[in-house]
Protein backbone atom coordinates (compact mmCIF):
# COMPACT_ATOMS: atom_id res chain seq x y z
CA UNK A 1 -119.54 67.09 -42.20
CA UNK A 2 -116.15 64.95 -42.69
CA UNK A 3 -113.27 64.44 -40.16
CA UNK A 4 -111.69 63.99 -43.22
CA UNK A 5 -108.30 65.84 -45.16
CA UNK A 6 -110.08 66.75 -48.47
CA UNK A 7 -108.28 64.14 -51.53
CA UNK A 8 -105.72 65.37 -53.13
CA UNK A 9 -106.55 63.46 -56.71
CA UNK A 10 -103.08 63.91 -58.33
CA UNK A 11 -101.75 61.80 -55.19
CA UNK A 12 -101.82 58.03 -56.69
CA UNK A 13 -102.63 55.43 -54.02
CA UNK A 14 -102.03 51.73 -53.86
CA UNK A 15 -104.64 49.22 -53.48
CA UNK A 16 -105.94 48.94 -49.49
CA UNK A 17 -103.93 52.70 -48.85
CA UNK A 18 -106.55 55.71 -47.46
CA UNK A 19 -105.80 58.16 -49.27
CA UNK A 20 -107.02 60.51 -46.13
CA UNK A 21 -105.65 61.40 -43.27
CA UNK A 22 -108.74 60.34 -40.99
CA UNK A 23 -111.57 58.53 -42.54
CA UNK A 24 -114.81 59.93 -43.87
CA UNK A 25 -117.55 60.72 -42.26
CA UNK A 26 -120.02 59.40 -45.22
CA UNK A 27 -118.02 57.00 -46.88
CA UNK A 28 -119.76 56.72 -50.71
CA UNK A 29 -118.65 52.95 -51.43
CA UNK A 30 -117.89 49.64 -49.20
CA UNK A 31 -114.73 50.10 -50.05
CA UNK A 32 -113.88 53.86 -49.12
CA UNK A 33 -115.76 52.24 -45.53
CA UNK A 34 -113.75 49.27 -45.75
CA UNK A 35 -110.34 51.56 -46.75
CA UNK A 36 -111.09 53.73 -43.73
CA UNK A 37 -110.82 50.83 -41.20
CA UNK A 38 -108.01 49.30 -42.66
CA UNK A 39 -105.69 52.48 -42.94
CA UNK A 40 -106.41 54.11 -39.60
CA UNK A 41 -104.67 53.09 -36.34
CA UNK A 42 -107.61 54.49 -34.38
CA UNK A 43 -110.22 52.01 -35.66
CA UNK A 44 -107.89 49.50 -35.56
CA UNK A 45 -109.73 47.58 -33.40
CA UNK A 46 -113.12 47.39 -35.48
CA UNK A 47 -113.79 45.14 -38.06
CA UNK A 48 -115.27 46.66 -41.54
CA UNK A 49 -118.30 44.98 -40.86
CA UNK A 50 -120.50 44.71 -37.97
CA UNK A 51 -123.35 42.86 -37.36
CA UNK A 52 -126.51 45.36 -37.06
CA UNK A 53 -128.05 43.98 -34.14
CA UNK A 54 -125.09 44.62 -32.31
CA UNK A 55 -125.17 47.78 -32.44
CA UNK A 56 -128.98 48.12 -30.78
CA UNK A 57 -128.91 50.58 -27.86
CA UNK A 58 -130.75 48.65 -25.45
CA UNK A 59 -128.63 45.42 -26.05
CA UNK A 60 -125.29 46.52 -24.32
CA UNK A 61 -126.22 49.85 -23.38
CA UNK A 62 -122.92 50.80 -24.58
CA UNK A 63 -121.30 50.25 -21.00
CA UNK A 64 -118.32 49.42 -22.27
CA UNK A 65 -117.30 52.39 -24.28
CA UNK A 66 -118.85 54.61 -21.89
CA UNK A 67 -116.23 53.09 -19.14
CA UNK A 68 -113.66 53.73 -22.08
CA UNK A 69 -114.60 57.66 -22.33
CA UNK A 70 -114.00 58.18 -18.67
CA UNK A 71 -110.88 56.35 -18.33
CA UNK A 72 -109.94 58.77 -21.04
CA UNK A 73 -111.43 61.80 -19.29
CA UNK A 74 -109.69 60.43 -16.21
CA UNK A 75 -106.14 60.47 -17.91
CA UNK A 76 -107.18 63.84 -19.36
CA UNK A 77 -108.23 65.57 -16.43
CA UNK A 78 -105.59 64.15 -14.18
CA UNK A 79 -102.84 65.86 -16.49
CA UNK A 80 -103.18 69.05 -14.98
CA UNK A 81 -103.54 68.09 -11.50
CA UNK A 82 -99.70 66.26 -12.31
CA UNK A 83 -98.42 70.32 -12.50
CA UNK A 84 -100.38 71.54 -9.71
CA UNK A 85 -100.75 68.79 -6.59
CA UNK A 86 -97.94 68.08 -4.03
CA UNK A 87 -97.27 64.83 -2.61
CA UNK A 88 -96.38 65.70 0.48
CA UNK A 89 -97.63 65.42 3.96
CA UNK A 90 -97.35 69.07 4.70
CA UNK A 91 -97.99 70.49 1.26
CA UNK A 92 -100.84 67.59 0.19
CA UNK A 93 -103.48 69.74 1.41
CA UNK A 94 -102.56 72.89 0.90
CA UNK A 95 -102.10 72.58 -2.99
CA UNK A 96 -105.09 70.53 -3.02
CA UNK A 97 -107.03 73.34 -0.91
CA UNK A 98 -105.66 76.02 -4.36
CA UNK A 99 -106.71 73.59 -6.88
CA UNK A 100 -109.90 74.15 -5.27
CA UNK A 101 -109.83 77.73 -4.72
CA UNK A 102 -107.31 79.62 -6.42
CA UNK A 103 -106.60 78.17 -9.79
CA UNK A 104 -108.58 79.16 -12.69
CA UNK A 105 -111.37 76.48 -13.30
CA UNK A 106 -109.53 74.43 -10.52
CA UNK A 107 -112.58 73.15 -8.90
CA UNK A 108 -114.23 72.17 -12.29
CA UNK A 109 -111.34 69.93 -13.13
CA UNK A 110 -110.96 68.72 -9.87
CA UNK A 111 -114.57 67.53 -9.88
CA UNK A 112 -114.48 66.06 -13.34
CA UNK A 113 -111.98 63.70 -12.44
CA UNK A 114 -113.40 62.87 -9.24
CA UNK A 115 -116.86 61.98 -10.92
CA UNK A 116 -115.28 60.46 -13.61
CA UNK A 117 -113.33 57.92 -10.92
CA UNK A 118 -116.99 57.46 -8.97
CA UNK A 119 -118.68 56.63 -12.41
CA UNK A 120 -116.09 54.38 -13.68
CA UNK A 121 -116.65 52.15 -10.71
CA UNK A 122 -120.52 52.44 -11.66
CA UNK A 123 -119.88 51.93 -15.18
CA UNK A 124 -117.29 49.19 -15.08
CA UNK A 125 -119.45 47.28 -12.46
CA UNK A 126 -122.71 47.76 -14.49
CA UNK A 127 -120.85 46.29 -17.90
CA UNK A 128 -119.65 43.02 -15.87
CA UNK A 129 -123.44 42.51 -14.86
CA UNK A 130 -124.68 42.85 -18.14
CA UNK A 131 -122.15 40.53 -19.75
CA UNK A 132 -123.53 37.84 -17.07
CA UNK A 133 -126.62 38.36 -17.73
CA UNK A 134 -126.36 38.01 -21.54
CA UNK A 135 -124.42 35.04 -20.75
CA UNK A 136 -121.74 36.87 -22.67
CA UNK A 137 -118.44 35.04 -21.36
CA UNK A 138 -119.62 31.71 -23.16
CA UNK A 139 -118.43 30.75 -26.72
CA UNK A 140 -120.89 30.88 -29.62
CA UNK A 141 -120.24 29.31 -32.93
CA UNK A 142 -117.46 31.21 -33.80
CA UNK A 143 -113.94 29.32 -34.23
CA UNK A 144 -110.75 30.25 -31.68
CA UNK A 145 -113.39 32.16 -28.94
CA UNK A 146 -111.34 32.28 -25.81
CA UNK A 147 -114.53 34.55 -24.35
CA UNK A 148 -114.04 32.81 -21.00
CA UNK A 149 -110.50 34.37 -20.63
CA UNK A 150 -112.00 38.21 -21.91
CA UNK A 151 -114.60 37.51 -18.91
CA UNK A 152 -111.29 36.78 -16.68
CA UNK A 153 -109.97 39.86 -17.76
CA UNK A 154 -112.77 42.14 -17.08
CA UNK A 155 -112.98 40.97 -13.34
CA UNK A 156 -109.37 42.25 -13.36
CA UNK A 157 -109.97 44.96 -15.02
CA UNK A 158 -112.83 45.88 -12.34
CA UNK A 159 -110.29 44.78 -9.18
CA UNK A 160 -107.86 47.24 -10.81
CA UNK A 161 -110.82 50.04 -11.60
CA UNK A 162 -111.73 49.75 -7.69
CA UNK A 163 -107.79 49.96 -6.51
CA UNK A 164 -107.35 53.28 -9.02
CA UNK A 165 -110.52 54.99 -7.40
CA UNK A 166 -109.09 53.72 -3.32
CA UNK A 167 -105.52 55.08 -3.96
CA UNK A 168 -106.58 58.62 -5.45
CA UNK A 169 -109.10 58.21 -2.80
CA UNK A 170 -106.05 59.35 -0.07
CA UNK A 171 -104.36 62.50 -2.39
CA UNK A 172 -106.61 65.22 -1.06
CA UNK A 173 -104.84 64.26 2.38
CA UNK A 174 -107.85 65.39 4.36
CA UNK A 175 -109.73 63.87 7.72
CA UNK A 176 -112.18 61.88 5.15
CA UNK A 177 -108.78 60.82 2.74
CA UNK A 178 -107.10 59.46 5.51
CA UNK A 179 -109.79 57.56 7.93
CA UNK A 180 -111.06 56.32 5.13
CA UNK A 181 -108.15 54.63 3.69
CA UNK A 182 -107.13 53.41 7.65
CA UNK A 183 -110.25 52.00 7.52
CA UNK A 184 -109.81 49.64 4.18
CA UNK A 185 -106.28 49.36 5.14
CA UNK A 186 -107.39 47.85 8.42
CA UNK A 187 -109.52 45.10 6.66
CA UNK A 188 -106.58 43.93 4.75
CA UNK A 189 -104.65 43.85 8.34
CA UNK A 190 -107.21 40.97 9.72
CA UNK A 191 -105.38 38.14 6.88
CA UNK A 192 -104.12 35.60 9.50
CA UNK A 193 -100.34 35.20 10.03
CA UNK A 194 -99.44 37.57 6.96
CA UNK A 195 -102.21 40.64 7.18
CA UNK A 196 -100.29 43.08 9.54
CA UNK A 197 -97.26 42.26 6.93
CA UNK A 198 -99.69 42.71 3.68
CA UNK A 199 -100.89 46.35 5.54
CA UNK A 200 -97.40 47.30 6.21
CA UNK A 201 -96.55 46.71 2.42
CA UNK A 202 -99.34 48.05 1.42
CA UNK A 203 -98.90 51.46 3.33
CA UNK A 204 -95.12 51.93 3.74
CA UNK A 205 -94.90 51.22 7.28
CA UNK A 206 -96.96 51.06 10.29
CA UNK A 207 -99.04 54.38 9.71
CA UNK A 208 -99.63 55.76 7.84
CA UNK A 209 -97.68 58.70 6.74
CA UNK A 210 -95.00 60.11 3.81
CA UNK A 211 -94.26 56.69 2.76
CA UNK A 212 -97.58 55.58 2.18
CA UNK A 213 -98.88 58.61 -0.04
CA UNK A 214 -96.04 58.71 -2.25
CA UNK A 215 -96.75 54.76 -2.89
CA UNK A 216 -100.59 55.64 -3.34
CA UNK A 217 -99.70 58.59 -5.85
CA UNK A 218 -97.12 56.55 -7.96
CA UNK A 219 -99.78 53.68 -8.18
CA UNK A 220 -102.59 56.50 -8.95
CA UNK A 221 -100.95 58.07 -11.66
CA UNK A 222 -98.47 55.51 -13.26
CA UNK A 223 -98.69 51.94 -12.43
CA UNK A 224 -102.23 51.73 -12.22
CA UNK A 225 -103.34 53.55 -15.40
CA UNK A 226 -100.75 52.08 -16.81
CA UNK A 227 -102.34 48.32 -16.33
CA UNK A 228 -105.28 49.11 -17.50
CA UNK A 229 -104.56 50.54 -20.44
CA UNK A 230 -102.56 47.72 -21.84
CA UNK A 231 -105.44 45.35 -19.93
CA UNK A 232 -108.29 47.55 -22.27
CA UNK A 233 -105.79 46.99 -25.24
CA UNK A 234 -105.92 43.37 -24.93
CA UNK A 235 -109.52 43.40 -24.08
CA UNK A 236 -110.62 45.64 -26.85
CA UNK A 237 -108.49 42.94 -29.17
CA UNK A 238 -109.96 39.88 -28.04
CA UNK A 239 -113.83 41.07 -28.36
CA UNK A 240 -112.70 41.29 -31.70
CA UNK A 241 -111.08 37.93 -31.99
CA UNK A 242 -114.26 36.27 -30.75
CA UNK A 243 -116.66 37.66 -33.33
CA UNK A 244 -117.49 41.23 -31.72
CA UNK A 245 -120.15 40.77 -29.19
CA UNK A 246 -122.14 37.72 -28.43
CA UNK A 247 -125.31 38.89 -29.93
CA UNK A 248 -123.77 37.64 -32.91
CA UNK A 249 -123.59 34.52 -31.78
CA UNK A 250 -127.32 34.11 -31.31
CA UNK A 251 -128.23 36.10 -34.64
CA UNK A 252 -126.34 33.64 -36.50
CA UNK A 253 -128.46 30.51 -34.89
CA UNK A 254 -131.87 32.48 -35.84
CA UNK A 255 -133.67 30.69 -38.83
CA UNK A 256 -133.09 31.53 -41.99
CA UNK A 257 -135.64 34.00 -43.48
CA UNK A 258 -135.42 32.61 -46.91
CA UNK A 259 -133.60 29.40 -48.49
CA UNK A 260 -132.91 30.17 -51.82
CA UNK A 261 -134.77 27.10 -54.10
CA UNK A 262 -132.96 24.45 -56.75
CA UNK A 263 -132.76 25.97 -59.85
CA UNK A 264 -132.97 22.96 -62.39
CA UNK A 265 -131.79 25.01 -65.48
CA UNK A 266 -128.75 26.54 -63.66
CA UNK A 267 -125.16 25.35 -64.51
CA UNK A 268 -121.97 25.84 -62.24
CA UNK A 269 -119.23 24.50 -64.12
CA UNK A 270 -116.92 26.43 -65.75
CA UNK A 271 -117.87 25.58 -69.45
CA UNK A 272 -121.43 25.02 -68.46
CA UNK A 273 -121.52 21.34 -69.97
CA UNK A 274 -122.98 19.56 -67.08
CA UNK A 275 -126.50 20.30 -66.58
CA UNK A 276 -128.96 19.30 -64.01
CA UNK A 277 -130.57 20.11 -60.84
CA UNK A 278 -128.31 22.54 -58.90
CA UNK A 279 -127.98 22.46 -55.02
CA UNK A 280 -129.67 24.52 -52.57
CA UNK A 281 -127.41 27.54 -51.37
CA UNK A 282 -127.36 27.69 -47.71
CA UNK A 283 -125.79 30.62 -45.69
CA UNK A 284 -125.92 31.66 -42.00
CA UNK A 285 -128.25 34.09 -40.94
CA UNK A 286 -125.51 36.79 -40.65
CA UNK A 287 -125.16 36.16 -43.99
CA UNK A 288 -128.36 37.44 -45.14
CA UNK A 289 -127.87 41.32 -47.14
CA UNK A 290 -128.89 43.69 -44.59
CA UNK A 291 -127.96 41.62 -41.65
CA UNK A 292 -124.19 43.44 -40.90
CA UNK A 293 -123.91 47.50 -42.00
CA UNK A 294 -120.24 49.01 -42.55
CA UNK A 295 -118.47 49.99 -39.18
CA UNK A 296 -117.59 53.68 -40.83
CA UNK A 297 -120.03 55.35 -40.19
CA UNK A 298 -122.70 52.89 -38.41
CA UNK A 299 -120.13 52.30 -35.64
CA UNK A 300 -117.98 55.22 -35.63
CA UNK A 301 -121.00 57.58 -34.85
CA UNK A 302 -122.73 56.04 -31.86
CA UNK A 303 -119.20 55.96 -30.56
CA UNK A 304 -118.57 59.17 -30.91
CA UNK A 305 -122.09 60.19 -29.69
CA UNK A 306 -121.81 57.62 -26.44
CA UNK A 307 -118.57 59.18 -25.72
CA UNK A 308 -119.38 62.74 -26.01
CA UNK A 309 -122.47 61.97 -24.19
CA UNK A 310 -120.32 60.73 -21.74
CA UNK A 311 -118.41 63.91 -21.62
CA UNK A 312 -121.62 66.34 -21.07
CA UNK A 313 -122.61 64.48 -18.41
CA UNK A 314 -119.61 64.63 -16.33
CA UNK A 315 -119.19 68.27 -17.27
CA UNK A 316 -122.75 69.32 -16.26
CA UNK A 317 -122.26 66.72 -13.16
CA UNK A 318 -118.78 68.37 -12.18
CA UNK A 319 -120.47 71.76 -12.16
CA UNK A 320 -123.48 70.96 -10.04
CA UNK A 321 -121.38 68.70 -7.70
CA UNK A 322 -119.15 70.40 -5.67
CA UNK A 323 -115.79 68.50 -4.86
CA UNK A 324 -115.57 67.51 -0.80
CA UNK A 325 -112.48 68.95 1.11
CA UNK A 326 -112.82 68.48 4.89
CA UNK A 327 -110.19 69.48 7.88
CA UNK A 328 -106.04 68.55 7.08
CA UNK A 329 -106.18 64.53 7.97
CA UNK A 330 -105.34 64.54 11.70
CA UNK A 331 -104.20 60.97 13.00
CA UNK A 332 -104.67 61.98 16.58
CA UNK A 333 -108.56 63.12 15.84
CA UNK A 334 -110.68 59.36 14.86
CA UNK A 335 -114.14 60.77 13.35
CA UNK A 336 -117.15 58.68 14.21
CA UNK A 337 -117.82 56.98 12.44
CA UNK A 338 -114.79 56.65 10.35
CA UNK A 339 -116.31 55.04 7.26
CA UNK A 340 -114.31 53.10 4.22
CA UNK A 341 -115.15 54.71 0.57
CA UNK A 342 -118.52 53.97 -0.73
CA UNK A 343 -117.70 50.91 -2.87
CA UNK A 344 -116.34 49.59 0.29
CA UNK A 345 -119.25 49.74 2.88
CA UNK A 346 -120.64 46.73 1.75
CA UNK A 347 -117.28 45.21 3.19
CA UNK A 348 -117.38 47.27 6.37
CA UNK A 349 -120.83 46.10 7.10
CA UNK A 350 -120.71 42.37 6.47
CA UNK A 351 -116.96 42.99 8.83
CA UNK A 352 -120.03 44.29 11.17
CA UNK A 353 -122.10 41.84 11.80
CA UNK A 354 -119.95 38.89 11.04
CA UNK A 355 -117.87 40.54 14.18
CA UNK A 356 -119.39 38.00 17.28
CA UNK A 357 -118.39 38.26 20.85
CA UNK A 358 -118.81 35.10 22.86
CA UNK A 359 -118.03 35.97 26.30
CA UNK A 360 -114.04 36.07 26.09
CA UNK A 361 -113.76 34.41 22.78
CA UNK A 362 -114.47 37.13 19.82
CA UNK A 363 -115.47 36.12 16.12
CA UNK A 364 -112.69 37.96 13.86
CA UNK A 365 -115.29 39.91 11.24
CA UNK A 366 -112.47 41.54 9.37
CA UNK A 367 -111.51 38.08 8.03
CA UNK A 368 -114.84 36.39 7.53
CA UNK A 369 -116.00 39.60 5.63
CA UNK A 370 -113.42 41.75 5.10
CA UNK A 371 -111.37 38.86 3.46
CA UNK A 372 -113.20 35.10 3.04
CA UNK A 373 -116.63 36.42 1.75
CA UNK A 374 -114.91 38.83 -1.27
CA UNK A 375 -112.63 36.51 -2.04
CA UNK A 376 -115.06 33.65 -2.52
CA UNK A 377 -117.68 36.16 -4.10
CA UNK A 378 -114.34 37.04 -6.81
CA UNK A 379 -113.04 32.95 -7.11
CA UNK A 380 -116.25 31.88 -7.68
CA UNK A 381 -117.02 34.77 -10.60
CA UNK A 382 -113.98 34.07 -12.08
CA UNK A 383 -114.19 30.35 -12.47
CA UNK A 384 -118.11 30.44 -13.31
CA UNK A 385 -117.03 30.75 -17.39
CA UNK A 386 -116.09 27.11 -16.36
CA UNK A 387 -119.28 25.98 -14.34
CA UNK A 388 -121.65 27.35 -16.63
CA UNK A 389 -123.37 24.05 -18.21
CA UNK A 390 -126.34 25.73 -20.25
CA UNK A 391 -126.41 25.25 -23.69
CA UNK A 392 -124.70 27.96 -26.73
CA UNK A 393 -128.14 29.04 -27.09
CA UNK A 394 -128.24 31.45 -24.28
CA UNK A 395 -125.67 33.43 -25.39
CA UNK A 396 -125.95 37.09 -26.21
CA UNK A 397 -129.59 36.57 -24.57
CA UNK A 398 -130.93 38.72 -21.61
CA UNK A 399 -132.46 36.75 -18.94
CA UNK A 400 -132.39 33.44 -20.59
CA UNK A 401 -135.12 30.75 -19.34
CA UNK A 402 -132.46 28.26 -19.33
CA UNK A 403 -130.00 30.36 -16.82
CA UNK A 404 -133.06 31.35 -14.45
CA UNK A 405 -131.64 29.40 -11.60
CA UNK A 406 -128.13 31.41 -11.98
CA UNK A 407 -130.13 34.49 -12.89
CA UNK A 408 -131.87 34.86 -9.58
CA UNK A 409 -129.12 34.14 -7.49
CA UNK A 410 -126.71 36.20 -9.53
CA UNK A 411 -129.50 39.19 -9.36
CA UNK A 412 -129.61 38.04 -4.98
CA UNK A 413 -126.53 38.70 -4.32
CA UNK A 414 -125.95 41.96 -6.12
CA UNK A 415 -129.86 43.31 -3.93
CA UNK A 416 -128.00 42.07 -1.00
CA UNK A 417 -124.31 44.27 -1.82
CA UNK A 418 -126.19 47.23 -3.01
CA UNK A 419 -128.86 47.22 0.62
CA UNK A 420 -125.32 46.53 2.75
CA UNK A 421 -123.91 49.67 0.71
CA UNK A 422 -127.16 51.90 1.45
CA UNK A 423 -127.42 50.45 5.13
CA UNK A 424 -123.69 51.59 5.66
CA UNK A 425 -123.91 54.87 3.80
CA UNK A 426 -126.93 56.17 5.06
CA UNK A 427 -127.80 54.13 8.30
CA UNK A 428 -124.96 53.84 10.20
CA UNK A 429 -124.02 56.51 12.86
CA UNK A 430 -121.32 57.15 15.83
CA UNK A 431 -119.39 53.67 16.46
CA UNK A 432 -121.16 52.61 13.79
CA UNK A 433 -124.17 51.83 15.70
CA UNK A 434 -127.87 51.70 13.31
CA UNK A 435 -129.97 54.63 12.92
CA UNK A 436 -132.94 55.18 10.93
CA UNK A 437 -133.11 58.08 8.78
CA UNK A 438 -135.74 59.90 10.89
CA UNK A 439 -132.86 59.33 14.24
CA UNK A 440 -130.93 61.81 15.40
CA UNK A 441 -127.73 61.30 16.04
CA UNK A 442 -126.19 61.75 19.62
CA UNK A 443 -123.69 64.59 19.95
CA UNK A 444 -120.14 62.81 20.87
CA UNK A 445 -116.99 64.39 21.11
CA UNK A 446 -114.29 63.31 18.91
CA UNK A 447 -112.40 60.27 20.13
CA UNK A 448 -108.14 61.59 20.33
């Protein structure tokens, strides 16, 4: 099997030019492998060598590239929903509703790019935790690592993942679209002094209306993709600027397995006239034959299989999964409860019970959680590159001894995000009052 043109031998090339179009699958020398990286744009952005443990399934888990494939299958499947969706108040809906049941495998594209937002978030989220916990955002030995300001970058890249999945979020114009986004729109509203002037940016106007889902589409399908792909670019360019991933790091500081001895008969001058005891040739451990493996094909294929893995798992999702589509949004009818999207509850409940009513005097919970707690919880992550003072030998390293401390509380407060995100989703019923599971809810009508 070859993704390759087959050679043409009569066609001469120049040192460092593939002669193929693509590369080959089963390169037969280092330097076909090497040639293959060199000459193709699309692994551009691998080196010819990597190191082998790298490339160990259970180290990164391959987050990374799997948050890759769906922004890909995102742009992909969100092509043909450009030719068939409306933005438009009164036609939102309704083109929406034939996507859904009148286009030919509609519905399955609908719901691949729907999952594919929903696991993106997942993905995305999962990758920042497991470059904490590998202490991954710290320099190694390597010269010119600037892994501090990749880390930076990926907490942007997450803020921006989270604002793609809220503004597609309100496209399907529907009662859950809209009370949803009044709901996280709200939050922002609660900002002292300037939040009823952030909302009003933010939405077009007071209410929101026309205004608001044409800014929500053109940040959808435009701005927002657009940001992160040049973001990824950069990102994808600086891993490999800092040595590839910090397991490296921590290979390299592993003892050698073998110092080569003096040889006292060998000579290394050029006319062999000196003679004596030679030195001891010392290398780093990365060094070592064996210890790095060519990118073509080592790297190439788990790529390819993480990404088409990520690909038949959508698909099979996307057909098992149907896509919800509730009653035309209706700002006169409030549901209850009206509830923010999922990666937002957490918000909505710490806005709950930070909300205190003493007497007259009433604890603003919008601010405290909806706007003082994230913020903190996103300053602090970004500047903790900075604060980290454990030694370069916890890098690349899962659950170092010398990071417990961090660890623990780093491991706290994601328990205490993912139980306010379960408590909200599954445990919280008309005006948002607590139910257990086995509760039934009272019948109320609809608050107009």
């Amino acid at each position: 099997m070859a993704f390759a043109l087959k050679r043409t031998p009569s066609t001469p090339s120049a040192p460092g030019v593939h002669p193929q179009a693509l590369w080959s699958y089963r390169p037969q020398s280092d330097r076909e492998a090497g040639d293959a990286i060199v000459s193709n744009l699309l692994l551009h952005w691998f080196p010819a060598k990597v190191y082998k443990p790298s490339l160990d399934w259970t180290y990164s888990f391959w987050l990374g590239t799997a948050s890759a494939a769906l922004f890909f299958l995102l742009i992909l499947s969100g092509l043909p929903l450009l030719f068939l969706y409306v933005p438009s108040v009164e036609r939102a809906y309704a083109s929406v509703k034939d996507i859904e049941y009148v286009v030919t495998f509609g519905w399955w594209i609908r719901a691949v790019h729907r999952i594919s937002a929903h696991l993106m978030v997942v993905a995305v989220a999962l990758h920042l935790v497991r470059v904490f916990l590998t202490a991954a955002y710290r320099n190694g030995i390597g010269r010119s690592q600037r892994r501090e300001w990749n880390w930076v970058l990926g907490v942007v890249m997450l803020l921006l993942t989270l604002f793609l999945s809220f503004t597609g979020y309100l496209l399907p114009w529907d009662q859950l679209a809209y009370w949803a986004v009044t709901v996280g729109t709200n939050i922002a509203s609660s900002i002292p002094y300037v939040g009823p002037q952030m909302r009003e940016l933010m939405i077009g106007g007071r209410e929101i209306e026309q205004a608001t889902l044409i800014r929500f589409y053109v940040l959808h399908c435009i701005m927002l993709p657009g940001a992160l792909g040049v973001l990824f670019a950069y990102h994808m360019w600086r891993v490999r600027k800092d040595g590839g991933l910090a397991k490296a790091d921590r290979e390299a500081l592993l003892p050698l397995p073998r110092v080569e001895p003096a040889t006292p008969t060998k000579t290394y001058t050029l006319l062999g006239v000196a003679r004596g005891t030679a030195p001891a040739i010392t290398s780093s451990s990365l060094e070592v034959p064996g210890a790095s493996v060519n990118a073509v094909p080592d790297l190439t294929r788990r790529a390819i299989i993480v990404t088409l893995g990520t690909f038949a798992l959508v698909s099979i999702l996307a057909s098992l999964i149907a896509s919800p589509l509730e009653e035309p949004a209706n700002p006169l009818v409030t549901p209850n409860p009206a509830k923010a999207p999922w990666y937002f509850l957490w918000l909505q409940e710490i806005v709950t019970d930070t909300t205190i009513k003493l007497r007259s005097f009433t604890i603003n919970g919008a601010f405290i959680g909806g706007v003082i707690l994230p913020g903190l919880l996103v300053g602090v992550l970004t500047a903790w590159p900075w604060l980290d003072r454990t030694s370069a030998d916890v890098v690349g390293v899962w659950f170092a001894r010398e990071r417990r401390r961090q660890t623990l509380v780093f491991l706290a407060v994601l328990l205490a995000i993912l139980a306010l995100t379960i408590v909200g989703t599954y445990l919280r019923g008309p005006y948002w009052n607590f139910y257990w599971p086995w509760e039934a809810w009272p019948e109320i009508p609809a608050r107009i």
